[in-house]
C-alpha atoms as a PDB file:
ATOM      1  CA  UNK A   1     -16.006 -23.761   3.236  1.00  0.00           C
ATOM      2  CA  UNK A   2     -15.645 -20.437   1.242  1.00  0.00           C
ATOM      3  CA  UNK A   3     -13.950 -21.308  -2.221  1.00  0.00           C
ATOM      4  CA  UNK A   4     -11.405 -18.468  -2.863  1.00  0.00           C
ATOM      5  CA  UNK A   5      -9.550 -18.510  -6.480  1.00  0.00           C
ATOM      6  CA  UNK A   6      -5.601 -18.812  -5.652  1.00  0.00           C
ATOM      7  CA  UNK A   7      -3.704 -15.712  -6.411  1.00  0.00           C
ATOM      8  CA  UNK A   8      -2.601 -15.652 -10.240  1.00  0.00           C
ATOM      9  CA  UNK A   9      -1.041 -12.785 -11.874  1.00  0.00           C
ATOM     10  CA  UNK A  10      -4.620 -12.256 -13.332  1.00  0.00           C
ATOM     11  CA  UNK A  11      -6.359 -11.828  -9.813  1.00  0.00           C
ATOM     12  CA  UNK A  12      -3.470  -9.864  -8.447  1.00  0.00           C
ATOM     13  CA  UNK A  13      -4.162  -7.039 -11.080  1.00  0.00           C
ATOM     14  CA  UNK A  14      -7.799  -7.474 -10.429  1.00  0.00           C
ATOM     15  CA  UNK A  15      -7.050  -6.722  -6.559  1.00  0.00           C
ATOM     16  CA  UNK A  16      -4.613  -3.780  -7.214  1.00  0.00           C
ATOM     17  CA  UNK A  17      -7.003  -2.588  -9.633  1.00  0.00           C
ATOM     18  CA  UNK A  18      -9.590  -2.341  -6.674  1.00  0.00           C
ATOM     19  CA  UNK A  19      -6.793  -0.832  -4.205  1.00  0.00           C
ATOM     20  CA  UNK A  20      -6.369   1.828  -6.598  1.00  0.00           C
ATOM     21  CA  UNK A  21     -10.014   2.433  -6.824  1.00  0.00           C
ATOM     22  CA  UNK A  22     -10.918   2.063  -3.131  1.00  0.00           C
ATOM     23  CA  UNK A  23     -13.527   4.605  -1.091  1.00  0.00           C
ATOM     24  CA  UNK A  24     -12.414   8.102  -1.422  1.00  0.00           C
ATOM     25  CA  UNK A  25     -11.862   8.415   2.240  1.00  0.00           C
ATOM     26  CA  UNK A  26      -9.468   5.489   2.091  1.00  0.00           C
ATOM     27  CA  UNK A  27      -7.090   7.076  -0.626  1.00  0.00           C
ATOM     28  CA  UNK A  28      -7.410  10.384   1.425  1.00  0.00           C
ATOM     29  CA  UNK A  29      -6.158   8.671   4.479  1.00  0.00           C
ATOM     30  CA  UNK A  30      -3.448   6.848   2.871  1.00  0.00           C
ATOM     31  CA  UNK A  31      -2.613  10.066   1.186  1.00  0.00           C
ATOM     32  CA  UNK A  32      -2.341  12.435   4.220  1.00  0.00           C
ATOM     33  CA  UNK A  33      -0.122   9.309   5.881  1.00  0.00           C
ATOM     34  CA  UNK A  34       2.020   9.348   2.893  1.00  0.00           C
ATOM     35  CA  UNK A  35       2.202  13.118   3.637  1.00  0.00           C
ATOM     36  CA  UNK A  36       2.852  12.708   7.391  1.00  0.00           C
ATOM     37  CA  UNK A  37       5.768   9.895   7.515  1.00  0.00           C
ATOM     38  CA  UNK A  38       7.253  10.104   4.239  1.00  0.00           C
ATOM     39  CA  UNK A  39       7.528  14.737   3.977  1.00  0.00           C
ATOM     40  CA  UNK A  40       6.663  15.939   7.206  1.00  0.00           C
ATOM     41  CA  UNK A  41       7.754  13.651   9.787  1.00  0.00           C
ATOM     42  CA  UNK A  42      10.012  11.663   8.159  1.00  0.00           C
ATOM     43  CA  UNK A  43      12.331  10.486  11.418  1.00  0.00           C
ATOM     44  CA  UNK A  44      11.826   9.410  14.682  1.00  0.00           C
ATOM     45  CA  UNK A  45      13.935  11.444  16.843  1.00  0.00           C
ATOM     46  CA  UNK A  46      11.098  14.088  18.155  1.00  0.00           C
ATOM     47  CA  UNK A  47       8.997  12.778  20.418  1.00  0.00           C
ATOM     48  CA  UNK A  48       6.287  15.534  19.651  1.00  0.00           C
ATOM     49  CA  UNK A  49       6.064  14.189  15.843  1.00  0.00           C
ATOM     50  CA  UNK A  50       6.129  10.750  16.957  1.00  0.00           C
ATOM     51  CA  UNK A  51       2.811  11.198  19.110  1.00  0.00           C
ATOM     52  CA  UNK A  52       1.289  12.553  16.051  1.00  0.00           C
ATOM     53  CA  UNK A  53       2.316   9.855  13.531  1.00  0.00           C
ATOM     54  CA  UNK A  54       1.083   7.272  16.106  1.00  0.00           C
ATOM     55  CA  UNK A  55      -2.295   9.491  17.256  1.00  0.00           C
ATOM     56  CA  UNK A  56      -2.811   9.556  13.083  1.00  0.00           C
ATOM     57  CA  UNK A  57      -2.297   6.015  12.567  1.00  0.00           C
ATOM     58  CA  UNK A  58      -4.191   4.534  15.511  1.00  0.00           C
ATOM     59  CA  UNK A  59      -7.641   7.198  14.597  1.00  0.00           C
ATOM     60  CA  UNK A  60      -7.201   6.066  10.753  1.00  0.00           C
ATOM     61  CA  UNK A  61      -6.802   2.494  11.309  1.00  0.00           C
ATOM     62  CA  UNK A  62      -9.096   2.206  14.659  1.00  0.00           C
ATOM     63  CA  UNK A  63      -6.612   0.390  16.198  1.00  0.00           C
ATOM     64  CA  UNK A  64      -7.755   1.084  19.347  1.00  0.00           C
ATOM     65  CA  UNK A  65      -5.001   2.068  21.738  1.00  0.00           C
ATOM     66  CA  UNK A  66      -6.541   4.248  24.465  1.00  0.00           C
ATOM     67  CA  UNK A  67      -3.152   5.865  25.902  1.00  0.00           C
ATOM     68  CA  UNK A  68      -1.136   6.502  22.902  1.00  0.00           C
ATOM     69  CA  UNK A  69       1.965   8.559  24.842  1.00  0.00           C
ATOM     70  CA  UNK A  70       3.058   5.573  25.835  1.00  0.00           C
ATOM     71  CA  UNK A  71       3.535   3.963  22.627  1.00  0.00           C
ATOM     72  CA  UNK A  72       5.168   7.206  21.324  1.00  0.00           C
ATOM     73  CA  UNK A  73       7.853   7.245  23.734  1.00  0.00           C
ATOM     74  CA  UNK A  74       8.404   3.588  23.749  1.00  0.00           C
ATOM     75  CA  UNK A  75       9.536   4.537  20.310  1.00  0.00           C
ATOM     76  CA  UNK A  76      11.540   7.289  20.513  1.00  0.00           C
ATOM     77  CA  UNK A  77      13.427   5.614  22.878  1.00  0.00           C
ATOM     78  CA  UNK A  78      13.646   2.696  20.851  1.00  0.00           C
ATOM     79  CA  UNK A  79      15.755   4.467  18.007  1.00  0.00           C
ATOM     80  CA  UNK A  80      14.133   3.103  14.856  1.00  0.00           C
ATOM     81  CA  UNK A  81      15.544   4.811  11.608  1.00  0.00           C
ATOM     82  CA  UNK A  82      18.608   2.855  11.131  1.00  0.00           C
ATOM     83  CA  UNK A  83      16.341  -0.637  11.637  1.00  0.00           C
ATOM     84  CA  UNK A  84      13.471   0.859   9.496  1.00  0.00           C
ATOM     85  CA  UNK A  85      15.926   1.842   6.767  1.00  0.00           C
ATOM     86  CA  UNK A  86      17.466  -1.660   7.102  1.00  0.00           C
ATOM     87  CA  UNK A  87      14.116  -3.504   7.236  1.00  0.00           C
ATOM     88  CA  UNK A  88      15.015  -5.520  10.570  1.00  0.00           C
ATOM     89  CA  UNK A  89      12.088  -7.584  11.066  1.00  0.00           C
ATOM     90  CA  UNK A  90      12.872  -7.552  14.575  1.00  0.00           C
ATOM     91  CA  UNK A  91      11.763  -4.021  14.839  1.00  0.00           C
ATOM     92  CA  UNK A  92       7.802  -4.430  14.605  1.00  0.00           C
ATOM     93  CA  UNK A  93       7.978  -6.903  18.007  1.00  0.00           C
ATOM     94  CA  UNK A  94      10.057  -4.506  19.721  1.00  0.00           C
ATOM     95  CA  UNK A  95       7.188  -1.762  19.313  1.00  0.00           C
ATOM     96  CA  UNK A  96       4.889  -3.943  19.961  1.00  0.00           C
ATOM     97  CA  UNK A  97       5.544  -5.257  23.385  1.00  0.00           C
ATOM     98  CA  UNK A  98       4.978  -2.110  25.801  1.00  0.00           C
ATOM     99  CA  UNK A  99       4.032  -2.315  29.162  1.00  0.00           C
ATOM    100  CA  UNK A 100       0.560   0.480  30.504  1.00  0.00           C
ATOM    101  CA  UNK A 101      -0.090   0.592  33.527  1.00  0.00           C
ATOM    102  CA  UNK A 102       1.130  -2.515  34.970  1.00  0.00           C
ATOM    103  CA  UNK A 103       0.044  -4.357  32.155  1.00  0.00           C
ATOM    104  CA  UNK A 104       1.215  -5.870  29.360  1.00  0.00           C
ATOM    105  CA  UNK A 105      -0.064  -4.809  25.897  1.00  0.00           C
ATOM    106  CA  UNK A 106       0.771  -6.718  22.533  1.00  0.00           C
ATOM    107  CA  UNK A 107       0.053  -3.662  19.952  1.00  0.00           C
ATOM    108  CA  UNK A 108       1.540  -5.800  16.847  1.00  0.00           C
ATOM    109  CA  UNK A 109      -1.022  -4.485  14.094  1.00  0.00           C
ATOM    110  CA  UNK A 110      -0.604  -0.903  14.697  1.00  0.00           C
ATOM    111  CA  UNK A 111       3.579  -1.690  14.816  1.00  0.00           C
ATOM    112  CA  UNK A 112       3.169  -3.608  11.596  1.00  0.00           C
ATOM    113  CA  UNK A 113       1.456  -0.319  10.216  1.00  0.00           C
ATOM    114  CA  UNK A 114       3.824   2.191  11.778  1.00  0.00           C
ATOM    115  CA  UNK A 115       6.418   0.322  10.470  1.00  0.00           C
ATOM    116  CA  UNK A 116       5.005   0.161   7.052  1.00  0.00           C
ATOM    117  CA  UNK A 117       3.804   3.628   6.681  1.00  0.00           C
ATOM    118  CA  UNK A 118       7.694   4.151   7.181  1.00  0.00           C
ATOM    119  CA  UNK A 119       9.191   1.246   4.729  1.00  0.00           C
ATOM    120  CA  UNK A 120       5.876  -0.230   2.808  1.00  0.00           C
ATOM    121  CA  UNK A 121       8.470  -3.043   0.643  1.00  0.00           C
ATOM    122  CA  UNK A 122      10.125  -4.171   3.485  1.00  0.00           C
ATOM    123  CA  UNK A 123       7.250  -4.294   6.360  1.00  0.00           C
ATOM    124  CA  UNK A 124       3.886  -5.373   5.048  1.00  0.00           C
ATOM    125  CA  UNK A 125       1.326  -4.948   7.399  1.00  0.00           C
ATOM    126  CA  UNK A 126      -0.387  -7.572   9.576  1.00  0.00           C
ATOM    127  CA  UNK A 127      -4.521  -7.413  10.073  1.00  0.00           C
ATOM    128  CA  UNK A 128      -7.310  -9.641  10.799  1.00  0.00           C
ATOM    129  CA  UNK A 129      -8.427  -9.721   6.997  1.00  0.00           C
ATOM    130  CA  UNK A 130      -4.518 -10.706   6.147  1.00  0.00           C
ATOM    131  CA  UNK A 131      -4.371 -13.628   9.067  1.00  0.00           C
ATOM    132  CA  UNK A 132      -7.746 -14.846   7.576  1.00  0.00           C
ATOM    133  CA  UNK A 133      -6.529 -14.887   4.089  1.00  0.00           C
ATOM    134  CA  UNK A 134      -3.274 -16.677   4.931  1.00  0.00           C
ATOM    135  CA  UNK A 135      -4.599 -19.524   7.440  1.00  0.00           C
ATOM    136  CA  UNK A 136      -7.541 -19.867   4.337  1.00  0.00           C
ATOM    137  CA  UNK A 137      -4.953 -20.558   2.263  1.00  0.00           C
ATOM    138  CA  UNK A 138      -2.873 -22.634   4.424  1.00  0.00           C
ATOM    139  CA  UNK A 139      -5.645 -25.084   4.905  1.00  0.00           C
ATOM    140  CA  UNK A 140      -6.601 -25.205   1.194  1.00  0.00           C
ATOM    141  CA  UNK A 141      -3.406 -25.570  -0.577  1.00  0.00           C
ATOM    142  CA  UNK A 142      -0.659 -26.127   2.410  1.00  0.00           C
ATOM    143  CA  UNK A 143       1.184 -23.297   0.719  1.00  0.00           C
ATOM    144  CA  UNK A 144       3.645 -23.583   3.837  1.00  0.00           C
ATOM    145  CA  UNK A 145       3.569 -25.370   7.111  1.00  0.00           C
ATOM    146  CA  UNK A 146       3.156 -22.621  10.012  1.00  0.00           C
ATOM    147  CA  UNK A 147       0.742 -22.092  12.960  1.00  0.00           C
ATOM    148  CA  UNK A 148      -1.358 -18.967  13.272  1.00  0.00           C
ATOM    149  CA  UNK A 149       0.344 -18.043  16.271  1.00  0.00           C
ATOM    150  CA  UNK A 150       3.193 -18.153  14.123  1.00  0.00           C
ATOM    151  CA  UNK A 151       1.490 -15.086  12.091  1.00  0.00           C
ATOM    152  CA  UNK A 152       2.463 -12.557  15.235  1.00  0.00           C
ATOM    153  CA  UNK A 153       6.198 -13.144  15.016  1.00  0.00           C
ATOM    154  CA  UNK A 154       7.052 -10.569  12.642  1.00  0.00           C
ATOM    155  CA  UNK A 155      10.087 -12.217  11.134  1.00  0.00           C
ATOM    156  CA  UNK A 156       7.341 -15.739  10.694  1.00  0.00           C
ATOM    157  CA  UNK A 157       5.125 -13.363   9.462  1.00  0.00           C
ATOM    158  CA  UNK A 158       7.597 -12.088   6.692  1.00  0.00           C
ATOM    159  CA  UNK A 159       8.830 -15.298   5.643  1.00  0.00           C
ATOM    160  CA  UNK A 160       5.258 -16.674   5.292  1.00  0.00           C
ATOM    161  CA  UNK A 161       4.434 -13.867   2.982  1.00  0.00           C
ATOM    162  CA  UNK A 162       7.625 -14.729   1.095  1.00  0.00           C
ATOM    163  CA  UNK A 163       6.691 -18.164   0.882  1.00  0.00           C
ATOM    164  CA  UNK A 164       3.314 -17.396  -0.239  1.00  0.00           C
ATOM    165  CA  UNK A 165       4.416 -15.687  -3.301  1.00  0.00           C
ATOM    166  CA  UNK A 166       6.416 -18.259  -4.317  1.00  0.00           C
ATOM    167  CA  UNK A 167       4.296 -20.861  -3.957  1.00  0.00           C
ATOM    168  CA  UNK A 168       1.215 -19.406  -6.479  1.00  0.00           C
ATOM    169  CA  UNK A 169       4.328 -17.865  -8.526  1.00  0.00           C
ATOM    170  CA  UNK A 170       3.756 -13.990  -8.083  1.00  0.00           C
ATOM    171  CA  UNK A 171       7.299 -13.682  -7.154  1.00  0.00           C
ATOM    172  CA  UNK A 172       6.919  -9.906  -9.300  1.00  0.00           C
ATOM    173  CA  UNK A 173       4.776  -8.378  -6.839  1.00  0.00           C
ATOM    174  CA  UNK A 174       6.638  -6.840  -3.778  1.00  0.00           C
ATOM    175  CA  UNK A 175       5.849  -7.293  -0.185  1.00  0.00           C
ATOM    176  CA  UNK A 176       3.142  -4.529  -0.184  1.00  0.00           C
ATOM    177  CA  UNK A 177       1.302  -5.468  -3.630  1.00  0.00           C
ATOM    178  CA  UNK A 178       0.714  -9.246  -1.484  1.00  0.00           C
ATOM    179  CA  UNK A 179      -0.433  -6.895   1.160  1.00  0.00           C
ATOM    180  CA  UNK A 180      -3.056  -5.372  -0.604  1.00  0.00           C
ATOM    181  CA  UNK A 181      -3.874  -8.017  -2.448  1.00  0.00           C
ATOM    182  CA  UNK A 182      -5.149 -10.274   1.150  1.00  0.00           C
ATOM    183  CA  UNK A 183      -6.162  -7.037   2.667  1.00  0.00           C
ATOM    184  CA  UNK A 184      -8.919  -6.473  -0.231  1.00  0.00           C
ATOM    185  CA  UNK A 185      -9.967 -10.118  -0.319  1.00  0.00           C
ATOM    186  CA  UNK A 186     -10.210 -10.610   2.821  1.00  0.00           C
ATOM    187  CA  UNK A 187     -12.709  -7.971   3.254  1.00  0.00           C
ATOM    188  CA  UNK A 188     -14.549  -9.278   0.771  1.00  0.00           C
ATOM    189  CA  UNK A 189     -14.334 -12.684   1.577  1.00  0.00           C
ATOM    190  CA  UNK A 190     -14.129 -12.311   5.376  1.00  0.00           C
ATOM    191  CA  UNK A 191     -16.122  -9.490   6.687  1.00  0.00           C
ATOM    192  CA  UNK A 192     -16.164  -8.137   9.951  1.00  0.00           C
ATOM    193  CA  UNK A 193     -19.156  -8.061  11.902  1.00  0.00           C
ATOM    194  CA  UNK A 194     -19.485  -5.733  14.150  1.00  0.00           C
END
């Protein structure tokens, strides 16, 4: 079994030190999203700059949604400012139940980033290197009792996150420093193979 340090206020600088410093093409991206939701397109209520937010988010993050339309009108019609603004947890499952084809997709990553790209304190964003990180840290120090399935219920997700910072007693980090923080060491710790 891996031995991973616990989060301290000592390795939390150390991570955001390495956020701040990642790949230039990284801070480029993150930039031009910045750009996108937060001065160009900052509301939901055109279709046409939905599509692009969503094309932007799932070709950045290779999230891998072959027939994005449908995701972009599933939320315009959804309405989202007023729940974004409020931070209603609820939101993120909403988006990411949506039905192509005849089939039912579960698209709860790429919510958890559109979500955040909109409201980064109040919806961190749920990946493979953040699960990881989390069920490591489960097992090792039973920071809180959950299941992983637990990890794609957005409002379980939250409160897990919330419970993790109290636990190792980083309660001055927000929502998206914690974010980083497992998103970094898990790709150290955990990398993909592909």
């Amino acid at each position: 079994m891996k031995n991973i340090p616990s989060p301290n206020e000592k390795i939390m600088e150390e991570y955001l030190d390495k956020w701040d410093n990642l790949e230039e093409h990284y801070v480029w991206q993150e930039s031009s999203l910045y750009k996108l939701f937060h001065e160009v397109y900052k509301y939901n209520t055109d279709l046409n700059e939905i599509l692009i937010k969503c094309s932007c988010l799932n070709d950045f993050y290779s999230t891998n949604i072959f027939s994005i339309y449908p995701v972009a009108k599933k939320i315009f019609e959804l309405k989202i400012d007023k729940r974004l603004n409020e931070g209603d947890p609820t939101l993120v499952n909403d988006i990411a139940h949506i039905t192509i084809n005849d089939k039912d997709k579960f698209f709860y990553s790429f919510a958890t980033k559109y979500c955040s790209h909109h409201n980064n304190i109040e919806f961190p964003i749920y990946d493979y290197f953040v699960d990881r990180m989390l069920m490591y840290f489960k097992t090792k120090d039973k920071f809180a009792s959950f299941k992983q399935a637990d990890l794609k219920d957005y409002a379980k997700f939250k409160k897990i996150l919330i419970d993790f910072k109290k636990y190792y007693n980083i309660d001055e980090y927000n929502l998206r420093d914690i974010d980083k923080y497992l998103w970094i060491a898990g790709k150290e710790y955990f990398p993909r193979k592909y």
